[in-house]
Protein backbone atom coordinates (compact mmCIF):
# COMPACT_ATOMS: atom_id res chain seq x y z
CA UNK A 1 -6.87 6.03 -13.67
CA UNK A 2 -5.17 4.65 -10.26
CA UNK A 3 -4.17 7.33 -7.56
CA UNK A 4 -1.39 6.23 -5.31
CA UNK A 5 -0.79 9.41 -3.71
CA UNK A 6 -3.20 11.14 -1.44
CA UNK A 7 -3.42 14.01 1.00
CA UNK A 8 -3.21 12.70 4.37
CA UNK A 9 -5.66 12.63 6.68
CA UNK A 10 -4.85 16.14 8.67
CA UNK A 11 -4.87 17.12 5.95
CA UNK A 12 -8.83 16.49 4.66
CA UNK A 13 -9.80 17.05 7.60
CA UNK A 14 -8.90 20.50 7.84
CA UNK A 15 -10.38 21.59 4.22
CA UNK A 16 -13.43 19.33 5.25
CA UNK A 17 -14.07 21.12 8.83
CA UNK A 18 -13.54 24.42 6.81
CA UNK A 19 -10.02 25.06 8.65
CA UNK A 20 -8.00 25.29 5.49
CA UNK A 21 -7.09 28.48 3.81
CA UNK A 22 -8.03 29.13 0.30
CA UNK A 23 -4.57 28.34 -1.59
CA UNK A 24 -4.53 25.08 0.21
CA UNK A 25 -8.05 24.24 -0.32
CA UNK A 26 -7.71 24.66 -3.83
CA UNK A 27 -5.25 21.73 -3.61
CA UNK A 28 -7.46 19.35 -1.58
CA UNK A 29 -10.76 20.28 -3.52
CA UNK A 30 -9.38 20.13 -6.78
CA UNK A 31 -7.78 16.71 -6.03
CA UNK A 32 -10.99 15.31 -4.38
CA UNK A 33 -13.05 16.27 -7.45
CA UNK A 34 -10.45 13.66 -8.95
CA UNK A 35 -10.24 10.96 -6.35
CA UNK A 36 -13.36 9.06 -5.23
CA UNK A 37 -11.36 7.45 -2.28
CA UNK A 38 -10.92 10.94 -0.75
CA UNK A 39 -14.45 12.18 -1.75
CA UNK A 40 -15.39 9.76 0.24
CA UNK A 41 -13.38 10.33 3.25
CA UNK A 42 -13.91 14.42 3.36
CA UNK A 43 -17.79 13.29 3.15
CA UNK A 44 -16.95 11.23 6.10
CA UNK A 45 -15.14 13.49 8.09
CA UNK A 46 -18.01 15.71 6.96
CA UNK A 47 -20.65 13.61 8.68
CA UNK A 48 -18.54 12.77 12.02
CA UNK A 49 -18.19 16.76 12.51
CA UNK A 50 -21.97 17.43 12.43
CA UNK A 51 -23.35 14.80 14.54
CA UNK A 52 -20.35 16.13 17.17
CA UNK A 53 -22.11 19.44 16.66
CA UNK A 54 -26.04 18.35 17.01
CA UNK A 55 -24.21 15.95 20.28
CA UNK A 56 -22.63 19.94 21.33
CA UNK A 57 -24.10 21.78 24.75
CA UNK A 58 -24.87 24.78 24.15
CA UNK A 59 -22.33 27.70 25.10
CA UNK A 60 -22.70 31.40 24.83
CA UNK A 61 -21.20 33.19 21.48
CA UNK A 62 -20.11 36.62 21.20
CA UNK A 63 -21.70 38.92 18.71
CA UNK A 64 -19.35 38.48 15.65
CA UNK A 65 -20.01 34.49 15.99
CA UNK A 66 -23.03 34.73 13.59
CA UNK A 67 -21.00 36.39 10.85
CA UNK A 68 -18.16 34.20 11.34
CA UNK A 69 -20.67 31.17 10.84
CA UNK A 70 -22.19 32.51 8.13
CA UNK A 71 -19.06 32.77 6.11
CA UNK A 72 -18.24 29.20 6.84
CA UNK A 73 -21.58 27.99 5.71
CA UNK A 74 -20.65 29.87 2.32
CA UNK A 75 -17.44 28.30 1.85
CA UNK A 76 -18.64 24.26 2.97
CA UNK A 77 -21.72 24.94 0.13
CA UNK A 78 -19.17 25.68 -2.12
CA UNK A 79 -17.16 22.47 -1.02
CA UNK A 80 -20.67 20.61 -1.59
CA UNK A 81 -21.13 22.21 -4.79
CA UNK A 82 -17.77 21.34 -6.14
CA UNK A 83 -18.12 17.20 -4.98
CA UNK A 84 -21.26 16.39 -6.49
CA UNK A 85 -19.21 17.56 -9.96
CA UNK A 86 -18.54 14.15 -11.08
CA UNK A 87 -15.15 13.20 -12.31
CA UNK A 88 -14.55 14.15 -16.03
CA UNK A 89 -14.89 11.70 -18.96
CA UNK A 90 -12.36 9.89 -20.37
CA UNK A 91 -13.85 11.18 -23.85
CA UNK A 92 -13.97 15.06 -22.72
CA UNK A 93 -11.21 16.93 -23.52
CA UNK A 94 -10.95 18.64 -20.20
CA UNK A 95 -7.98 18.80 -18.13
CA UNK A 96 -8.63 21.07 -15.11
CA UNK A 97 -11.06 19.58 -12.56
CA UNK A 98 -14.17 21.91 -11.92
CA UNK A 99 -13.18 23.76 -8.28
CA UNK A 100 -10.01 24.42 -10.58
CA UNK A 101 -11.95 26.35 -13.58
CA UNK A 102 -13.92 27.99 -11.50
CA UNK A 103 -10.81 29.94 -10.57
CA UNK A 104 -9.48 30.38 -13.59
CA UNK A 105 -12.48 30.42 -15.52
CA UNK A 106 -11.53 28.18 -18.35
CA UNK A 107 -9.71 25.03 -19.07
CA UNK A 108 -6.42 24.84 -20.16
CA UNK A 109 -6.84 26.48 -23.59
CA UNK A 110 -7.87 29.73 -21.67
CA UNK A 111 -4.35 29.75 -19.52
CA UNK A 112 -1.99 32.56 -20.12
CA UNK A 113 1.40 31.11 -19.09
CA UNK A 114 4.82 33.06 -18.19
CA UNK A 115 8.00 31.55 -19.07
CA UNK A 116 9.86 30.22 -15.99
CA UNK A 117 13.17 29.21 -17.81
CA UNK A 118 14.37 25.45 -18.64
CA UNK A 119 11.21 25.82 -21.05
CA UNK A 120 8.74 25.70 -17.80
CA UNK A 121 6.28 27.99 -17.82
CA UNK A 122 3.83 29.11 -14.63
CA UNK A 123 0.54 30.67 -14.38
CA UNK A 124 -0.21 32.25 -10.73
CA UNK A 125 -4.07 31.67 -9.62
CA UNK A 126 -4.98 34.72 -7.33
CA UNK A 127 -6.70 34.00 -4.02
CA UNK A 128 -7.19 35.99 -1.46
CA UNK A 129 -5.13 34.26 1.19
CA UNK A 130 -2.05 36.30 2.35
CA UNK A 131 1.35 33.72 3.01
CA UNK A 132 0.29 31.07 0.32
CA UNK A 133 0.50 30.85 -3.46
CA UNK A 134 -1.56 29.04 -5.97
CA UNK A 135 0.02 28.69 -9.06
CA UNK A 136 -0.17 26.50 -12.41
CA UNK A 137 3.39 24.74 -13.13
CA UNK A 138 4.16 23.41 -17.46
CA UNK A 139 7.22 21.29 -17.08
CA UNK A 140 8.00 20.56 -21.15
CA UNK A 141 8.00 16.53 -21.73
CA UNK A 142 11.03 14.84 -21.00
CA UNK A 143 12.57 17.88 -19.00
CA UNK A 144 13.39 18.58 -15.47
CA UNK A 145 12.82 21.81 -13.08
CA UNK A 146 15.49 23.66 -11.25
CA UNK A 147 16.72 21.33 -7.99
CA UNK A 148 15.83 23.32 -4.94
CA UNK A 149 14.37 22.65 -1.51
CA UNK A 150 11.75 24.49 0.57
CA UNK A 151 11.45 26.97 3.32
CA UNK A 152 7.95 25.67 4.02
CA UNK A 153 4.84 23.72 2.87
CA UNK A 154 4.66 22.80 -0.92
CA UNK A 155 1.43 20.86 -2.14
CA UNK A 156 1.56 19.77 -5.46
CA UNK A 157 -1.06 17.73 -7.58
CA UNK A 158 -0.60 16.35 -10.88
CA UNK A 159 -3.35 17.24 -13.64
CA UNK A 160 -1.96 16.26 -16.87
CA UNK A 161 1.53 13.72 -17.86
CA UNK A 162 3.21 12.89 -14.76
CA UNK A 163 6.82 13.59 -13.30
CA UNK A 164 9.12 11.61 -10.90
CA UNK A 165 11.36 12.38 -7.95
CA UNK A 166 13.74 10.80 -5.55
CA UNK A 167 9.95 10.27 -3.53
CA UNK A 168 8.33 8.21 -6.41
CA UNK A 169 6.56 8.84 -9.98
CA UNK A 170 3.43 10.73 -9.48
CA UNK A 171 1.00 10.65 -12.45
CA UNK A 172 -2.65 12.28 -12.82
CA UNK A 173 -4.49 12.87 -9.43
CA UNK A 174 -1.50 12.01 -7.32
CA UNK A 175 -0.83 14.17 -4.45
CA UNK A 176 2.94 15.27 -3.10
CA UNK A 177 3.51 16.76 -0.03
CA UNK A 178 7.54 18.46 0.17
CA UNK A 179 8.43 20.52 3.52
CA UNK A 180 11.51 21.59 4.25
CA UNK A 181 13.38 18.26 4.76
CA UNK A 182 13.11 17.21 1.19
CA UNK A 183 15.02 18.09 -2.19
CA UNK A 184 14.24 16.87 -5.26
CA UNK A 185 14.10 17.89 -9.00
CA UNK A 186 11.41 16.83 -10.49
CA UNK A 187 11.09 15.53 -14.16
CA UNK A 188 8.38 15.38 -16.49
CA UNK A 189 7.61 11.89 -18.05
CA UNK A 190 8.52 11.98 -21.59
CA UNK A 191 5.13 11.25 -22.85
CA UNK A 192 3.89 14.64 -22.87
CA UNK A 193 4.19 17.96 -20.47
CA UNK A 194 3.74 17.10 -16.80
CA UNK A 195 0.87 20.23 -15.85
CA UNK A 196 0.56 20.42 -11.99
CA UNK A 197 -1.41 22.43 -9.30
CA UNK A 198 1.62 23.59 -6.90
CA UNK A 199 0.84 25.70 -3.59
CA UNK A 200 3.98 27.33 -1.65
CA UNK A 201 3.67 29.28 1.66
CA UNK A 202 7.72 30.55 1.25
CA UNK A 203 9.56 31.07 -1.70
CA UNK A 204 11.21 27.76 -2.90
CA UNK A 205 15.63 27.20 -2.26
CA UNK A 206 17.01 26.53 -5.60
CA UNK A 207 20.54 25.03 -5.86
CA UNK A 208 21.05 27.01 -9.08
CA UNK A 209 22.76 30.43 -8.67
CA UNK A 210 20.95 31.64 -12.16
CA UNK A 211 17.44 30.32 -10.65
CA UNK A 212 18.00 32.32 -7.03
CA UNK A 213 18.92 35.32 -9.11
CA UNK A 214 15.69 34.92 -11.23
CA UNK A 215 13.60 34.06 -8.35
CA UNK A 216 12.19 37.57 -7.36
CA UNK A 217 11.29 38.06 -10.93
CA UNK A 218 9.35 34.91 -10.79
CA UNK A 219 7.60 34.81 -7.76
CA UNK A 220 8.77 31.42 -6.93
């Protein structure tokens, strides 16, 4: 498998220093559970932040600091937990990378999805991260989604078929970052359905009258 799209570097950085909020991190841990080339620079990053830490003068905290620390330990355990997962066989049947079942708590047999319309269908992950939305996006084989732009962020990362846009074709592990200077409709490959990780921070502009009418319904 050959990744050409990655999160950039802000990007890693922020889920590695434990910056990132949980929708996004999904994203970034997910993908690096799939891509040895950024496993290996979030490790890095990793490494640089806690010599810069032991290299730290001391300064006084305030009382809350300990909790506060202690909640980021939790979450960068996690992050260790979920990169010594190795990648998945090519002769397993699973789709979803592990950070990615742990939220859902199965693989993609276990996925309950909601028709989206255009035959897509959408499953939303809950997180506990106000402003951002996790979500599971089926595009059927061959087909396209709904052109639209975006009033903010959109991550999306490819887990199964692949789909292309006026940025490129994006296949399994590849990475997209959309803000709101890009629109595009992306279409599944016509091998099989395209499944993709997608996280939003604002609802999404669709060109399509009937898809802004069905929108609140939706949650997209």
């Amino acid at each position: 498998m050959t990744i050409n799209h990655h999160p950039n570097d802000e990007l890693i950085l922020d889920y590695a220093s434990g910056a990132l909020g949980e929708a996004w991190s999904l994203a970034v841990a997910t993908h690096i559970a799939i891509c040895p080339d950024c496993r290996h620079t979030s490790s890095l990053m990793e490494g640089i932040g806690g010599t810069l830490l032991d290299a730290a003068a001391l300064e006084p905290v305030n009382d809350n600091a300990f909790d506060a620390l202690s909640v980021r330990i939790k979450n960068v355990e996690q992050d260790v937990r979920n990169r010594k997962l190795t990648e998945c066989a090519s002769a397993t049947i699973l789709v979803f990378p592990q950070p990615l079942r742990e939220y859902l708590g199965s693989d993609i047999e276990g996925v309950e999805w909601k028709r989206l319309g255009m035959g897509a269908r959408q499953k939303i992950i809950p997180t506990a991260e106000k402003g951002a939305t996790a979500r599971l996006l089926r595009i059927p084989a061959g087909r396209p989604v709904s052109v639209h732009s975006h009033k903010g962020l959109e991550l999306t990362l490819v887990l199964c078929g692949a789909f292309s846009d006026s940025t490129g074709h994006y296949g399994v592990g590849d990475f997209q970052e959309a803000n709101e200077e890009l629109q595009h409709q992306p279409h599944a490959a016509p091998e099989g359905d395209c499944i993709c990780l997608v996280v939003t921070d604002a609802p999404l502009r669709f060109k399509s009258f009937a898809a802004r009418l069905a929108q609140p319904f939706l949650k997209i």
